[in-house]
Each structure stands twice: as structure tokens, then as C-alpha cells.
Protein backbone atom coordinates (compact mmCIF):
# COMPACT_ATOMS: atom_id res chain seq x y z
CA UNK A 1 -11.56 -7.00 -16.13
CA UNK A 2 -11.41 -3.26 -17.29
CA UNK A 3 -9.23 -0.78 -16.59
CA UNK A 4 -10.44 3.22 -16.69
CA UNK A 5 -8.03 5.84 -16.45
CA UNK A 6 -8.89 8.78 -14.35
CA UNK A 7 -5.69 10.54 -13.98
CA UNK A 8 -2.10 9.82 -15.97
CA UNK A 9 0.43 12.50 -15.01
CA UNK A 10 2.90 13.00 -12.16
CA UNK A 11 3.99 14.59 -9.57
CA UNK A 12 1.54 17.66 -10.63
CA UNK A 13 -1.63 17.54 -13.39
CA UNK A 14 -1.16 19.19 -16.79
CA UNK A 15 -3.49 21.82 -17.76
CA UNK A 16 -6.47 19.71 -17.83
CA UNK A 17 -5.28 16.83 -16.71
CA UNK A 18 -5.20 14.57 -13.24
CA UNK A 19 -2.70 12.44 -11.36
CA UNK A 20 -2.79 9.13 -10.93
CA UNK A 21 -5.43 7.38 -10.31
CA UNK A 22 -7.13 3.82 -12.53
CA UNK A 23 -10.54 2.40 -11.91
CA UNK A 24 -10.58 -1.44 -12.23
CA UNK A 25 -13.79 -3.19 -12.74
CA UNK A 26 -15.28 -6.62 -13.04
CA UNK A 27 -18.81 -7.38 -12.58
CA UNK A 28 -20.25 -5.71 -9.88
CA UNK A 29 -16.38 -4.75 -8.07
CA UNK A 30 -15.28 -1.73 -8.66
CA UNK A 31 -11.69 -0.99 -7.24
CA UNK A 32 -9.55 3.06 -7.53
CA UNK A 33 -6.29 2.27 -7.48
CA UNK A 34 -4.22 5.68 -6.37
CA UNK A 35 -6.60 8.85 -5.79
CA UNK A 36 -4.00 11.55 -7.20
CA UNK A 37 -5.23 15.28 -7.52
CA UNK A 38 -8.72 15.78 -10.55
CA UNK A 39 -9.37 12.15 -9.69
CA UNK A 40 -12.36 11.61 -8.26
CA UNK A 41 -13.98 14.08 -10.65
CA UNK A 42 -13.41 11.79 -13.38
CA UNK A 43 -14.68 8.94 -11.40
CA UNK A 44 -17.68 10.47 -10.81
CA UNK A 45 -18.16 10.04 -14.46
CA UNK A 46 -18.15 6.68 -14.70
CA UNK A 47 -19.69 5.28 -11.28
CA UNK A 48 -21.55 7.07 -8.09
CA UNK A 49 -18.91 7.37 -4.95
CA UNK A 50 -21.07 4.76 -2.90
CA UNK A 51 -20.38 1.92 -5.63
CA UNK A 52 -16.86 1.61 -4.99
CA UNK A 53 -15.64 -1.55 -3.12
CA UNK A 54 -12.40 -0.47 -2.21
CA UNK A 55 -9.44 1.88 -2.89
CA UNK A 56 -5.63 0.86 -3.16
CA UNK A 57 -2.70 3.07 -2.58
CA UNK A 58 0.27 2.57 -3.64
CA UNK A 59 1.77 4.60 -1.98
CA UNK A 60 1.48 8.26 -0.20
CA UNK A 61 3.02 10.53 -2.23
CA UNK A 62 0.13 13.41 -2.87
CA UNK A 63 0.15 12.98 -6.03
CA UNK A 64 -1.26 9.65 -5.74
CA UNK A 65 -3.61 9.82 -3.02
CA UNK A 66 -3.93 13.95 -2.36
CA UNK A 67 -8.05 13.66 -3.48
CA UNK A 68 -9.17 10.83 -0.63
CA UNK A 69 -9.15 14.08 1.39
CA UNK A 70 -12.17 15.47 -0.73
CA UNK A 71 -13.49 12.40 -1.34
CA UNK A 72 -14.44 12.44 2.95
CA UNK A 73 -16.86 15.58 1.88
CA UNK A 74 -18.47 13.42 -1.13
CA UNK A 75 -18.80 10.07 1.25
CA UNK A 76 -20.85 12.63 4.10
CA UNK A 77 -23.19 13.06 1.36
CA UNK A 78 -23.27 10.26 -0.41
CA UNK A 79 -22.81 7.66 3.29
CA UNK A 80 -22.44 4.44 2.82
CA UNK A 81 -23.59 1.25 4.78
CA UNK A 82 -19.96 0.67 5.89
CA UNK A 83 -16.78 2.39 5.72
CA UNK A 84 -14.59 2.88 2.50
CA UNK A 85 -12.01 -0.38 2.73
CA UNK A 86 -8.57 1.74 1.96
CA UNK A 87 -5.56 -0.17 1.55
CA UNK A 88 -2.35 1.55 2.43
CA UNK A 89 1.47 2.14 3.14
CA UNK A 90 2.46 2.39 7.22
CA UNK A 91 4.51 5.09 5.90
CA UNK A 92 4.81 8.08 6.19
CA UNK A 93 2.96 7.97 9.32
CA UNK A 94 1.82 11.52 9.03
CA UNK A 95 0.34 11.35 5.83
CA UNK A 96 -1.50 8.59 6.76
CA UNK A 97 -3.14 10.40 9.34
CA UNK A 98 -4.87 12.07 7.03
CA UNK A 99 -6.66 8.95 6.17
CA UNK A 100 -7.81 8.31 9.75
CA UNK A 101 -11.71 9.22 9.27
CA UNK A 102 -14.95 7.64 10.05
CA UNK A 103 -15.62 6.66 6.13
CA UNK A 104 -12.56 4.68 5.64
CA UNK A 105 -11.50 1.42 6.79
CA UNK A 106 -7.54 1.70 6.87
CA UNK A 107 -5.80 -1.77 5.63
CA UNK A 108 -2.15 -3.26 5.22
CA UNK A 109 -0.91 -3.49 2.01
CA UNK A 110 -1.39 -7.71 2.57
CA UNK A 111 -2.93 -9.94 -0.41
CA UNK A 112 -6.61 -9.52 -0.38
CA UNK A 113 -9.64 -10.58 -2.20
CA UNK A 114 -11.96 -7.69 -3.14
CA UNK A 115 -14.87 -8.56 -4.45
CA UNK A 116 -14.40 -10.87 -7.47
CA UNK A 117 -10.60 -9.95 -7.93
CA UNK A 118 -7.70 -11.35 -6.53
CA UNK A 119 -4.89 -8.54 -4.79
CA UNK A 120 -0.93 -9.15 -4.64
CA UNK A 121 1.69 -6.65 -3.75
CA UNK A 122 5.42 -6.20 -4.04
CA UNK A 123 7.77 -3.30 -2.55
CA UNK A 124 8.71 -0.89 -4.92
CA UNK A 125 11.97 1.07 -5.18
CA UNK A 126 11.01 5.19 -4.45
CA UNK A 127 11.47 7.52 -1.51
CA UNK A 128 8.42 6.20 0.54
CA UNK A 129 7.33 2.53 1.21
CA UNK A 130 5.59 1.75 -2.56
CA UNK A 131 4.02 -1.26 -3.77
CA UNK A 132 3.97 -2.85 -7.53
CA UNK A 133 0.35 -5.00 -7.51
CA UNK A 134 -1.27 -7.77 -9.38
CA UNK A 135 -4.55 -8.30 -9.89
CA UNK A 136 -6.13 -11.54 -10.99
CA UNK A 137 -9.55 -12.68 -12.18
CA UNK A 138 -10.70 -15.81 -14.11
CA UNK A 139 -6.73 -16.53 -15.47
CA UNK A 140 -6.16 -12.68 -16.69
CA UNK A 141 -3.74 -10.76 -14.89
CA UNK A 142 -3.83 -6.75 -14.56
CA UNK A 143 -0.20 -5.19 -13.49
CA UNK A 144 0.72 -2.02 -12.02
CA UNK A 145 4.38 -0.68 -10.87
CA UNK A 146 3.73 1.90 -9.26
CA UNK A 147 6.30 4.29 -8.84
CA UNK A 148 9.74 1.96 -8.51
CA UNK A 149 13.45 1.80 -10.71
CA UNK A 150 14.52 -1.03 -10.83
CA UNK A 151 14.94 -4.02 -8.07
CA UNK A 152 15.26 -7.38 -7.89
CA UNK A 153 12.11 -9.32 -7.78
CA UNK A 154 9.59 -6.84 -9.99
CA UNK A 155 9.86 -8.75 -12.85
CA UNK A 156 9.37 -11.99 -11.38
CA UNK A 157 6.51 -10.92 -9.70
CA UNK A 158 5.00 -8.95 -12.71
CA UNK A 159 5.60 -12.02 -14.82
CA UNK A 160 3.04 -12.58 -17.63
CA UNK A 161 0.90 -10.67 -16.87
CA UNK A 162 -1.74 -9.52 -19.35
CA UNK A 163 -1.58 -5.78 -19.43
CA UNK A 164 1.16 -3.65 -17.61
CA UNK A 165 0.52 -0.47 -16.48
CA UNK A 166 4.07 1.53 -15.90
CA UNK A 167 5.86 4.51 -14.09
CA UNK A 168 7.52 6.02 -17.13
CA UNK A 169 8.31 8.82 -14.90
CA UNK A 170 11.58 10.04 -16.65
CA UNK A 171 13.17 10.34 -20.28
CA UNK A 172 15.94 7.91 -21.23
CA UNK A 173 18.18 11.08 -20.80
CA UNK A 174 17.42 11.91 -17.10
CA UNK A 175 17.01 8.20 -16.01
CA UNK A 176 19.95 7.06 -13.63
CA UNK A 177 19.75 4.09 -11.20
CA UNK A 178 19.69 6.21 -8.00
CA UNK A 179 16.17 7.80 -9.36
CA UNK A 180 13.05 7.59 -7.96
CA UNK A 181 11.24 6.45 -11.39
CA UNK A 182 11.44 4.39 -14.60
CA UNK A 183 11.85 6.08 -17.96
CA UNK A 184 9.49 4.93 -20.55
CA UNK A 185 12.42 3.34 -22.41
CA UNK A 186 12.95 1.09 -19.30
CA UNK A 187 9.76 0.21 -18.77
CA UNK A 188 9.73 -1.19 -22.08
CA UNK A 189 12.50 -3.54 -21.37
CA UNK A 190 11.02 -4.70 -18.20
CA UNK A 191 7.89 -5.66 -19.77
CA UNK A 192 9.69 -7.84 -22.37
CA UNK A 193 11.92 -9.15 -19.69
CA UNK A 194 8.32 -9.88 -17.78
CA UNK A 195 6.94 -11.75 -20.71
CA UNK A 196 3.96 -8.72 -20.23
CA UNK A 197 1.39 -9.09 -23.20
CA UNK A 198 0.60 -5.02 -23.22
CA UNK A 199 2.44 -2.25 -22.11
CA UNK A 200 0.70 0.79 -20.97
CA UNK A 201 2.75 3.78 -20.01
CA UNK A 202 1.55 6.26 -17.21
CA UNK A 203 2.65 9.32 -14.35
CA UNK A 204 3.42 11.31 -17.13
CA UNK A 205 5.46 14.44 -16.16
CA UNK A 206 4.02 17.70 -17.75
CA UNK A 207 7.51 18.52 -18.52
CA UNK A 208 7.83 16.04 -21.36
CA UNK A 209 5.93 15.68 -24.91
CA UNK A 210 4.44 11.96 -24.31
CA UNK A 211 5.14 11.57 -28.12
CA UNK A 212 8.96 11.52 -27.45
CA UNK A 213 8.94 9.00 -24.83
CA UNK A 214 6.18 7.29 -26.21
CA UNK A 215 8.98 6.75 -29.24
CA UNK A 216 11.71 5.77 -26.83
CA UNK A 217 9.51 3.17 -26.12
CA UNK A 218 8.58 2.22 -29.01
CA UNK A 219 12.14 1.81 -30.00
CA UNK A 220 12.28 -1.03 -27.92
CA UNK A 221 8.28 -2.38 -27.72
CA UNK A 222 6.28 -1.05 -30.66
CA UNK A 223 3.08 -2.06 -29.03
CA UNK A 224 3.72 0.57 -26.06
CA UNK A 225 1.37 3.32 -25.23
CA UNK A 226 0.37 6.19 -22.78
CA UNK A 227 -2.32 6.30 -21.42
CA UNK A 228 -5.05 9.19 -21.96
CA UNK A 229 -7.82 9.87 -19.60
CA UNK A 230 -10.93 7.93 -20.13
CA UNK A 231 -9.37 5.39 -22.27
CA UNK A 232 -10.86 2.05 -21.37
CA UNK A 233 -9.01 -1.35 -21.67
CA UNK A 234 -9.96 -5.12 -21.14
CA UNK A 235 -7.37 -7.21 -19.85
């Protein structure tokens, strides 16, 4: 498998920059996982709209699933033979109203098979229903967090995995339990608790110089990195 980042900052893009938003690819498959604001631009560098098999949503924060609402213009142009598969959140309800169009086929978040890769999810810990995923092909594993803290079960279910892609939302500083994210520093320790064999770091607030928590990171896992868009990586 290999993962292409389209968008690595949250809640808002830097100057330049997108929200979330990861293309995963084996063979023919090609899966977006989260569809945050500047996304889909990027993916149009890498693949035309109609190629896409499916896209997965961690949750519905806007941030991570704001430019599906463009992306209805691009699939009137560019139609396909059947609807966009879109797997989702219930919740919130409203939000996923938007998503209620003629191009996409609205899912559960349930384990699925898309194309040649194998889809698991876990609840997260955030405001809104979010899910952690796995994704499995020929014995490698791809891992994602979403946006969660801690809670019992993630790092059971992210367990050995062979790259882990993580919220380091927050700064050791500003991290506290009751907070919606991980801080780099954390996500660090859950990937060593996880047995992970990469860590990548992601929703990178603008606020804060990714070299600093890159380091707080590193303090703990010198192998961890954020992401940058259009970085590619093979799990």
C-alpha cells in the first residue's frame, strides 16, 4: 500500500497548506480518507476524481470533510457509472445532510472491504462520533487515529501496525486529558505502547512550528515525523 498526503493541518490550512485529507492506494483501489478544506485540489494531482473507489470520514468536523461539498460540482462533470461509496459518522445529523446527494453512496462506519484493502474502525475520543481505522492488505497494516486523546482500547486495536498516522493536535504544554486531541509527545508514547513500526505525525495546527513538536516527539520516538504534503509512503 501507499499512502499520499493531500492535506496535514487542523482545524484551519496554513498559508498554502490543506486539512486533512490521505490518499491510500494499492493496485487499482484508490481510497481519500478525510476530505478537509485544499484537498481535493491536491488529489487532482495525483489521480482523476472518477478513479476513486471510495472515501472514508472519520469524522464530520469541517475540517475533515468541508471539500466533499465541491467535490459534488467536480463528480457533475466528471459522472461516474455509480455513486461515490462515502463512509461516515451518524453524527452530527446536520452535517451529514450535506452529504445527502445523488453522487454519493452514504455508508456506516462498519468493517468493509474496498477494493483490494481490508477496513476496521474504532470510536475515537473528540466532540463528535470519530473513528481510529485500520487498513490491511497482503499482512501490512496502515493506521490512522483520527482525531481522539486517549481511551481504552486504541492501542489494542492499533496494535502493530506498520505505519501510524497520528492527531498530534496539541503541544505537550496545552495537552490535558479533557482535550479533544493528542499532542505529538503522546502520540509518540502510544505508538511504542502499540508496538507501531512508523510514526507519522499529522492535523498540524498553524499555531505551532512543527519543528518543536516534531522534537517533543522525538524525545520520546526518534523515528517520528510530520507529514508534508505530497510526501508518499509504502507501508
Amino acid at each position: 500500500m501507499k499512502l499520499t498526503i493531500l492535506g496535514c493541518n487542523g482545524p484551519y490550512p496554513s498559508a498554502g497548506g490543506a486539512c486533512s485529507g490521505y490518499l491510500l492506494s494499492e493496485g487499482d483501489t484508490q481510497v481519500l480518507i478525510d476530505c478537509g478544506a485544499g484537498v481535493i485540489a491536491n488529489l487532482a494531482r495525483h489521480i482523476p476524481w472518477e478513479a476513486l473507489d471510495a472515501v472514508v470520514l472519520s469524522h464530520l468536523h469541517y475540517d475533515h470533510m468541508s471539500d466533499l461539498l465541491p467535490m459534488q460540482y467536480a463528480l457533475q462533470f466528471h459522472p461516474r457509472a455509480v455513486p461515490l461509496p462515502v463512509y461516515a459518522p451518524d453524527s452530527p445529523a446536520a452535517v451529514r445532510a450535506l452529504l445527502d446527494a445523488p453522487c454519493y453512496d452514504l455508508r456506516p462506519m462498519e468493517d468493509a472491504q474496498i477494493g483490494e484493502i481490508q477496513f476496521r474502525f474504532h470510536p475515537g475520543r473528540h466532540p463528535v462520533q470519530s473513528f481510529a481505522l485500520r487498513a490491511e492488505r497482503g499482512g501490512k497494516c496502515f493506521a490512522y487515529t483520527g482525531d481522539t486523546n486517549e481511551l481504552e482500547g486504541l492501542d489494542g486495536f492499533l496494535a502493530g501496525a506498520n505505519v501510524l498516522l497520528a492527531d498530534a493536535g496539541l503541544s505537550a504544554a496545552d495537552w490535558a486529558m479533557e482535550k479533544p486531541h493528542l499532542s505529538a509527545e503522546r502520540c509518540a508514547h502510544l505508538a511504542n505502547r502499540a508496538g507501531c513500526g512508523r510514526l507519522l505525525l499529522t492535523h498540524l495546527n498553524p499555531k505551532y512550528a512543527p519543528e518543536a513538536l516534531e522534537a517533543e516527539a522525538r524525545a520520546v520516538r526518534p523515528d517520528a515525523e510530520f507529514v508534508q504534503i505530497g510526501r508518499q509512503y509504502e507501508i
